[in-house]
PDB file of N, CA and C in Angstrom:
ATOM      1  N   UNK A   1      48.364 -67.936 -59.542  1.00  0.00           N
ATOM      2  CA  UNK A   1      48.043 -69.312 -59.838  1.00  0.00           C
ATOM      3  C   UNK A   1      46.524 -69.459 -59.963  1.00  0.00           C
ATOM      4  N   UNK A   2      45.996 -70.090 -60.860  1.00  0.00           N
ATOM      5  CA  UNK A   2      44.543 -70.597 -61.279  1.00  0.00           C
ATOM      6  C   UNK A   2      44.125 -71.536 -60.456  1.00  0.00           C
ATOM      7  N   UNK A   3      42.683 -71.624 -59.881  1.00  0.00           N
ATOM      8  CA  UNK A   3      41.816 -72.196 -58.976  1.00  0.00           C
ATOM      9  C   UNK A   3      41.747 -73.505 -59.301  1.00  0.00           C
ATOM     10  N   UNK A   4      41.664 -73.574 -61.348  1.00  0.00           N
ATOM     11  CA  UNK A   4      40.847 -74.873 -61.867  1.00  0.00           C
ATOM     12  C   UNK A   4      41.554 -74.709 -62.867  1.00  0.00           C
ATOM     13  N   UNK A   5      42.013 -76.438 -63.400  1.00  0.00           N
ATOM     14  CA  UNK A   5      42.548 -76.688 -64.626  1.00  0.00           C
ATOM     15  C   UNK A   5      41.877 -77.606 -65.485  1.00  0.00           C
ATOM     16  N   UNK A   6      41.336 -77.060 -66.408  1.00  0.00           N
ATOM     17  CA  UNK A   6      39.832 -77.301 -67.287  1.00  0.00           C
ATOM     18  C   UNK A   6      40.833 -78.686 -68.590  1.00  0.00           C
ATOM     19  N   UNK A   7      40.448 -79.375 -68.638  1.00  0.00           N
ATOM     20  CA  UNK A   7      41.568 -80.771 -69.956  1.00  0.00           C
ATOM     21  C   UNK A   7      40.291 -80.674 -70.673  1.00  0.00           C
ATOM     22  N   UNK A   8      40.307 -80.632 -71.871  1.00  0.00           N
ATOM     23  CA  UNK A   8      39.339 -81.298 -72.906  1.00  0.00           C
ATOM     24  C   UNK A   8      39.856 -82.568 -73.486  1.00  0.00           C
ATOM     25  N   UNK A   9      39.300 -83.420 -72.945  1.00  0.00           N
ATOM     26  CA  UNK A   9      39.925 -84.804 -73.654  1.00  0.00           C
ATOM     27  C   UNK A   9      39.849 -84.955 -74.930  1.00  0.00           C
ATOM     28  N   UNK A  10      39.157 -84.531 -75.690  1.00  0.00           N
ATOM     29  CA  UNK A  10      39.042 -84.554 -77.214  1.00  0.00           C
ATOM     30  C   UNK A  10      40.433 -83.738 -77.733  1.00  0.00           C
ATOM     31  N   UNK A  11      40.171 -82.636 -77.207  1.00  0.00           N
ATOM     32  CA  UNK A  11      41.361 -81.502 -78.698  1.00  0.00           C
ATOM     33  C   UNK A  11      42.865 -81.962 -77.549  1.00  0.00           C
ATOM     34  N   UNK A  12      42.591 -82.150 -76.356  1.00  0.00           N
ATOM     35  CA  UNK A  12      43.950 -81.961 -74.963  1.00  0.00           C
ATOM     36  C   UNK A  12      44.074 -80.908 -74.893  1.00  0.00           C
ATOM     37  N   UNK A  13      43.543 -79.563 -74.831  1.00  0.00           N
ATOM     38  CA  UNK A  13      43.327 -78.529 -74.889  1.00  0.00           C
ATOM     39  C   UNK A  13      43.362 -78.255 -73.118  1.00  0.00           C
ATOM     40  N   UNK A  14      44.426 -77.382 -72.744  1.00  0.00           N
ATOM     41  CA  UNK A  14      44.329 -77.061 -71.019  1.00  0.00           C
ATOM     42  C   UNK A  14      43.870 -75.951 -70.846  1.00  0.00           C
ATOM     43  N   UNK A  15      43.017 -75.515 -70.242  1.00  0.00           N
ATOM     44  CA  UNK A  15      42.599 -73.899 -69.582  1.00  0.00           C
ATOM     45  C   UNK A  15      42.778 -73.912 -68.192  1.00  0.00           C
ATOM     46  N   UNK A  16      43.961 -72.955 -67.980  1.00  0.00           N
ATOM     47  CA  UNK A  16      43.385 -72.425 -66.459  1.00  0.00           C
ATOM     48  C   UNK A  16      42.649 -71.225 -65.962  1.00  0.00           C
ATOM     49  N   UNK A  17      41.551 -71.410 -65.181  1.00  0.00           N
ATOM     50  CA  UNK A  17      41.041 -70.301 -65.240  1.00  0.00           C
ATOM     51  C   UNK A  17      40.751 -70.049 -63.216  1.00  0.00           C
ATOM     52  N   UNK A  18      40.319 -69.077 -63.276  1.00  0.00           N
ATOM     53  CA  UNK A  18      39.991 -68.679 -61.657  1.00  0.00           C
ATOM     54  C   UNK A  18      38.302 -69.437 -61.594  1.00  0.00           C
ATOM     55  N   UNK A  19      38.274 -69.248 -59.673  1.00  0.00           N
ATOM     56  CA  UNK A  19      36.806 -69.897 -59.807  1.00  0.00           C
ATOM     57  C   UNK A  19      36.006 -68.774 -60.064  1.00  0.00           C
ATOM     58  N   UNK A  20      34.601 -69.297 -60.622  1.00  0.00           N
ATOM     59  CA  UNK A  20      33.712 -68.713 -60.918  1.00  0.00           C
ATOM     60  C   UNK A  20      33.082 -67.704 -59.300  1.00  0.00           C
ATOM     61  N   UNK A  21      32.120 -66.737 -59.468  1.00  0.00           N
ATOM     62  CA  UNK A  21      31.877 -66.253 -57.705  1.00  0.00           C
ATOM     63  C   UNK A  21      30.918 -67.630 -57.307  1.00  0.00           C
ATOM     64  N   UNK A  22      30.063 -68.428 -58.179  1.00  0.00           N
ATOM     65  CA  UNK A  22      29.508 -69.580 -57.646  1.00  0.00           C
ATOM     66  C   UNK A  22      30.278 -70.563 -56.638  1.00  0.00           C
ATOM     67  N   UNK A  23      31.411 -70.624 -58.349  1.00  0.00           N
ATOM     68  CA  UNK A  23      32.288 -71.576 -57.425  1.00  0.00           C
ATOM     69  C   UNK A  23      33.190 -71.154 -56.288  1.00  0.00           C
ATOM     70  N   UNK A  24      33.324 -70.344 -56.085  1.00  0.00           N
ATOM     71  CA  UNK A  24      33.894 -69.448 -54.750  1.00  0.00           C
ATOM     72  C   UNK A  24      32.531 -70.135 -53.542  1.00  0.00           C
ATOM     73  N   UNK A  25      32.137 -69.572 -54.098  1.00  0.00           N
ATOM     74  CA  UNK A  25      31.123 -69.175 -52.445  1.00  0.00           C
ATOM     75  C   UNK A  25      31.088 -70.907 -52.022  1.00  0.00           C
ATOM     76  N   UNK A  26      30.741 -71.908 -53.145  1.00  0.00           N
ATOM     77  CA  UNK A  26      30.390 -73.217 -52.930  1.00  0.00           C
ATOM     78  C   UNK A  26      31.889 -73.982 -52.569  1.00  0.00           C
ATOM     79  N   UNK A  27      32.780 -73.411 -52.235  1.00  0.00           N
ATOM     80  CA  UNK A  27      34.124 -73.587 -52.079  1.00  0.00           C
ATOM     81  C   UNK A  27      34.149 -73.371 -50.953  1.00  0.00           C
ATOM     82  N   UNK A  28      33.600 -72.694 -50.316  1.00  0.00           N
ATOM     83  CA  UNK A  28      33.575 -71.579 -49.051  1.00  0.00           C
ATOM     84  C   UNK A  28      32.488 -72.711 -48.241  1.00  0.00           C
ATOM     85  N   UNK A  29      31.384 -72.853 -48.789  1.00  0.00           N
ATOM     86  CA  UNK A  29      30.795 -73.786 -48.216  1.00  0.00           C
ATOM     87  C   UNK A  29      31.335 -75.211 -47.630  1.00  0.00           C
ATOM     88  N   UNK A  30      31.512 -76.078 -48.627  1.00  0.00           N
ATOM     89  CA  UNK A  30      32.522 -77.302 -48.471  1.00  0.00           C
ATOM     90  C   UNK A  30      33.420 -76.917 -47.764  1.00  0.00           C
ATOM     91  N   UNK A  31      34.537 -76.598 -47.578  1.00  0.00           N
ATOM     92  CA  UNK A  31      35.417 -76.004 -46.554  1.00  0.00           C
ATOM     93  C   UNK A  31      34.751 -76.078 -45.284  1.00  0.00           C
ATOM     94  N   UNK A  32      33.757 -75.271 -45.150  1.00  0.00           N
ATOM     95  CA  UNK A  32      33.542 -74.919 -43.821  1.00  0.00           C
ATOM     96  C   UNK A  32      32.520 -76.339 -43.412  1.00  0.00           C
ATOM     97  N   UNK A  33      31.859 -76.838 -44.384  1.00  0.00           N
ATOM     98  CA  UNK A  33      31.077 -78.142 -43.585  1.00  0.00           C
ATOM     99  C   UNK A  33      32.284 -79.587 -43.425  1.00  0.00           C
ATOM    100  N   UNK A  34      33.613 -79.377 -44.051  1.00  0.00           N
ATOM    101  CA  UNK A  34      34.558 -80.239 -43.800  1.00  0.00           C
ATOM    102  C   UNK A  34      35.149 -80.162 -42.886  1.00  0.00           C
ATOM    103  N   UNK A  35      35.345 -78.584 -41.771  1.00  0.00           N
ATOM    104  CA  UNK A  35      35.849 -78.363 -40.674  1.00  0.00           C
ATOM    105  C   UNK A  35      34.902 -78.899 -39.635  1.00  0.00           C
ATOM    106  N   UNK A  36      33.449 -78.606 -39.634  1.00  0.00           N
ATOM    107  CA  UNK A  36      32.333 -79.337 -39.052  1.00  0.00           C
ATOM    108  C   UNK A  36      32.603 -80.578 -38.730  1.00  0.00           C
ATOM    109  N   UNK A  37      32.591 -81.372 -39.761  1.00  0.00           N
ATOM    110  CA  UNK A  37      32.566 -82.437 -39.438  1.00  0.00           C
ATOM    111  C   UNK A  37      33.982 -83.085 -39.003  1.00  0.00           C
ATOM    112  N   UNK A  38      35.182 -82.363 -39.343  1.00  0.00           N
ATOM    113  CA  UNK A  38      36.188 -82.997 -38.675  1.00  0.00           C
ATOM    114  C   UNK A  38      36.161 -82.367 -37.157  1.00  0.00           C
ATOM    115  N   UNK A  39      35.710 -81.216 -36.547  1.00  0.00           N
ATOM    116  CA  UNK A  39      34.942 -81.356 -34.972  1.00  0.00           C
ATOM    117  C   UNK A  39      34.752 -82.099 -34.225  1.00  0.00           C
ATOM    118  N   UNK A  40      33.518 -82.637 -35.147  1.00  0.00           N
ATOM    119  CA  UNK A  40      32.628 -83.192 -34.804  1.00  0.00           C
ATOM    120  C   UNK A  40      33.050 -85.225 -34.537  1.00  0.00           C
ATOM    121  N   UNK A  41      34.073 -85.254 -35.484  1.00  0.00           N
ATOM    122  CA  UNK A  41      34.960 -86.399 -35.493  1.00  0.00           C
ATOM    123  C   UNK A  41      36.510 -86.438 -33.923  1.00  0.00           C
ATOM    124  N   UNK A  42      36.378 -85.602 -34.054  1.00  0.00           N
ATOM    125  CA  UNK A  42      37.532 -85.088 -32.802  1.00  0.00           C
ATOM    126  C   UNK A  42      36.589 -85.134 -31.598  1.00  0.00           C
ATOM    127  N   UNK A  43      35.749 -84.902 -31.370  1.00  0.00           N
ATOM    128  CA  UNK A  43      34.928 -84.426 -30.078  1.00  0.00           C
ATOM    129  C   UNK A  43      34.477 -86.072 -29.618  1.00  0.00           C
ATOM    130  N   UNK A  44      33.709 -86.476 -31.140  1.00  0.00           N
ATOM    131  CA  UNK A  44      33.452 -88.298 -30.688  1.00  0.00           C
ATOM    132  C   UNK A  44      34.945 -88.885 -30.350  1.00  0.00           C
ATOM    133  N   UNK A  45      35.862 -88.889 -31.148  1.00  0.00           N
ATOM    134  CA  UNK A  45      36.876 -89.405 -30.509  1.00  0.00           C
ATOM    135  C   UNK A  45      37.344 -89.473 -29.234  1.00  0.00           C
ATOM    136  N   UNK A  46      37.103 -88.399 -28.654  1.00  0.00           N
ATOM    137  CA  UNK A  46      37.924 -87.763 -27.479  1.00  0.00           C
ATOM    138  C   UNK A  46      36.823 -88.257 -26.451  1.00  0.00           C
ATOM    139  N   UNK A  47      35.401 -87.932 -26.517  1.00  0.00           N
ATOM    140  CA  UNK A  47      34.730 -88.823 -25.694  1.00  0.00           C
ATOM    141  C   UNK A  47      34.995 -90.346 -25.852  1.00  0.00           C
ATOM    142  N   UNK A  48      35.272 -91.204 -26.618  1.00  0.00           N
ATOM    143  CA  UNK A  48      35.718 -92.587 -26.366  1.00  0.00           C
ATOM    144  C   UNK A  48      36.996 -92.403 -25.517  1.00  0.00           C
ATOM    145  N   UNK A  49      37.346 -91.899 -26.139  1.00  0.00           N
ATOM    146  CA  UNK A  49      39.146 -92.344 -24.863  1.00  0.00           C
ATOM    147  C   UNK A  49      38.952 -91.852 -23.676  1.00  0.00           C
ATOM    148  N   UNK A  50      37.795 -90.369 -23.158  1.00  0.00           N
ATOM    149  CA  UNK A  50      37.717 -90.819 -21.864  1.00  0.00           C
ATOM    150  C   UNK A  50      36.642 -91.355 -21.080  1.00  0.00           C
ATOM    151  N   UNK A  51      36.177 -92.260 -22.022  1.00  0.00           N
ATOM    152  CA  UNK A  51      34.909 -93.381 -21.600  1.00  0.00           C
ATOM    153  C   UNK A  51      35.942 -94.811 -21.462  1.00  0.00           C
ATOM    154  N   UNK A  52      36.888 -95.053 -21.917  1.00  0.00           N
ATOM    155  CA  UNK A  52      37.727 -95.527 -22.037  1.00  0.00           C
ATOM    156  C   UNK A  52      38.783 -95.664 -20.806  1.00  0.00           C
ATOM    157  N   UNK A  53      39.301 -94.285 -20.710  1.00  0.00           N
ATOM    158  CA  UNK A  53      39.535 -93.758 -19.441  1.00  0.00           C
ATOM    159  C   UNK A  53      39.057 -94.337 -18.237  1.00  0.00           C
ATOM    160  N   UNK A  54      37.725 -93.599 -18.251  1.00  0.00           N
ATOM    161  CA  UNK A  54      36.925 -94.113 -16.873  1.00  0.00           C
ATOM    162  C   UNK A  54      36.526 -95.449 -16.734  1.00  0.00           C
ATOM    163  N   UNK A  55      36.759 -96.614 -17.774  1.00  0.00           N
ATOM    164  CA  UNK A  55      36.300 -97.783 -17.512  1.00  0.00           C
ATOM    165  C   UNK A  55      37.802 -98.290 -16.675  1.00  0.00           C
ATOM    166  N   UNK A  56      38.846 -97.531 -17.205  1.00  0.00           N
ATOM    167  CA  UNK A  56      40.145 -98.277 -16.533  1.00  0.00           C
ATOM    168  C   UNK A  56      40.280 -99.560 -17.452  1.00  0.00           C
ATOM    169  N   UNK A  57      40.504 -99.265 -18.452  1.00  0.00           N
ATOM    170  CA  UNK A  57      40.943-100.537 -19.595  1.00  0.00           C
ATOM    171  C   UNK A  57      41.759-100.213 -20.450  1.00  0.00           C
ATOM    172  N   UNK A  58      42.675-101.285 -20.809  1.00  0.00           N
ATOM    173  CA  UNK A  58      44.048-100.755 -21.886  1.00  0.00           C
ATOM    174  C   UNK A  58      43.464-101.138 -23.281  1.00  0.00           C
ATOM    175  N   UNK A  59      43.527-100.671 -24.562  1.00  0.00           N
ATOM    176  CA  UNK A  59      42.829-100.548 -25.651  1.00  0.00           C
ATOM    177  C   UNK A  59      43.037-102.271 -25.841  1.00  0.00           C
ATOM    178  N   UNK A  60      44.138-103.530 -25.093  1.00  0.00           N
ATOM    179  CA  UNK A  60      44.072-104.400 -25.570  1.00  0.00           C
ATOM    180  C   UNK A  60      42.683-105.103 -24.732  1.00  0.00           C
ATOM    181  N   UNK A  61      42.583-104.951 -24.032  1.00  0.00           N
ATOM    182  CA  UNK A  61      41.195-105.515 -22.624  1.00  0.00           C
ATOM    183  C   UNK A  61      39.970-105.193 -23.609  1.00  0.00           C
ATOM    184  N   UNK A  62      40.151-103.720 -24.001  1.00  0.00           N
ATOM    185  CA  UNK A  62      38.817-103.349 -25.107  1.00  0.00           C
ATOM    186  C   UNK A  62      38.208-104.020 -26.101  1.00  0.00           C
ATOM    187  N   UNK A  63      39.529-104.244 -26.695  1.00  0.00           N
ATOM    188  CA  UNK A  63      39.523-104.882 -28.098  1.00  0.00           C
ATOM    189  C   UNK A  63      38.931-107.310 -27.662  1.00  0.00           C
ATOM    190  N   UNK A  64      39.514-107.391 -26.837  1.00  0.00           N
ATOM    191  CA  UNK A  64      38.850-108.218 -26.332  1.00  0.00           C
ATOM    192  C   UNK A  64      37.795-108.483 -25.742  1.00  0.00           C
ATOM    193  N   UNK A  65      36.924-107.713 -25.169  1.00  0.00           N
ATOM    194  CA  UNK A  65      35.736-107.510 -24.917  1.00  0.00           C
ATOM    195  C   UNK A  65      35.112-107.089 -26.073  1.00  0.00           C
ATOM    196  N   UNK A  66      34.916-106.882 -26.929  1.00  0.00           N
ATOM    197  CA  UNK A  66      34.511-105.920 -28.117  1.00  0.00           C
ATOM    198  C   UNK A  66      34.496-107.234 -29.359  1.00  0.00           C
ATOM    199  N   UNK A  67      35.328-107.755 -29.053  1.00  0.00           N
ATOM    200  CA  UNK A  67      35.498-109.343 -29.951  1.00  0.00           C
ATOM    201  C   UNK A  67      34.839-110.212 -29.915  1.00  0.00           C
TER     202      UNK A  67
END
């Protein structure tokens, strides 16, 4: 199976072709700064719920204070 499916809107002409080694490596990149930041999204999360935790409040008490 092909990486990329190339449309020419003019002729509708389809190419599939593999990625380029650019587009590899820059594939490789994105990937890995999208795992980063979903981390990095998990880790903040997880510190709120047990800041959350330690206040001893139910997300509805929160959401009212927060209002």
């Amino acid at each position: 199976m092909a990486d990329k499916l190339e449309l020419d809107a003019q002729t509708g002409i389809a190419v599939e072709r593999d990625f380029t080694p650019e587009e590899l490596e820059q594939r490789k990149q994105d990937l890995a700064k999208q795992a980063e930041i979903a981390a990095a999204i998990a880790a903040q999360n997880k510190l709120k719920e047990e800041t959350i935790a330690k206040l001893g409040l139910t997300i509805e008490e929160l959401k009212a204070l927060l209002s």
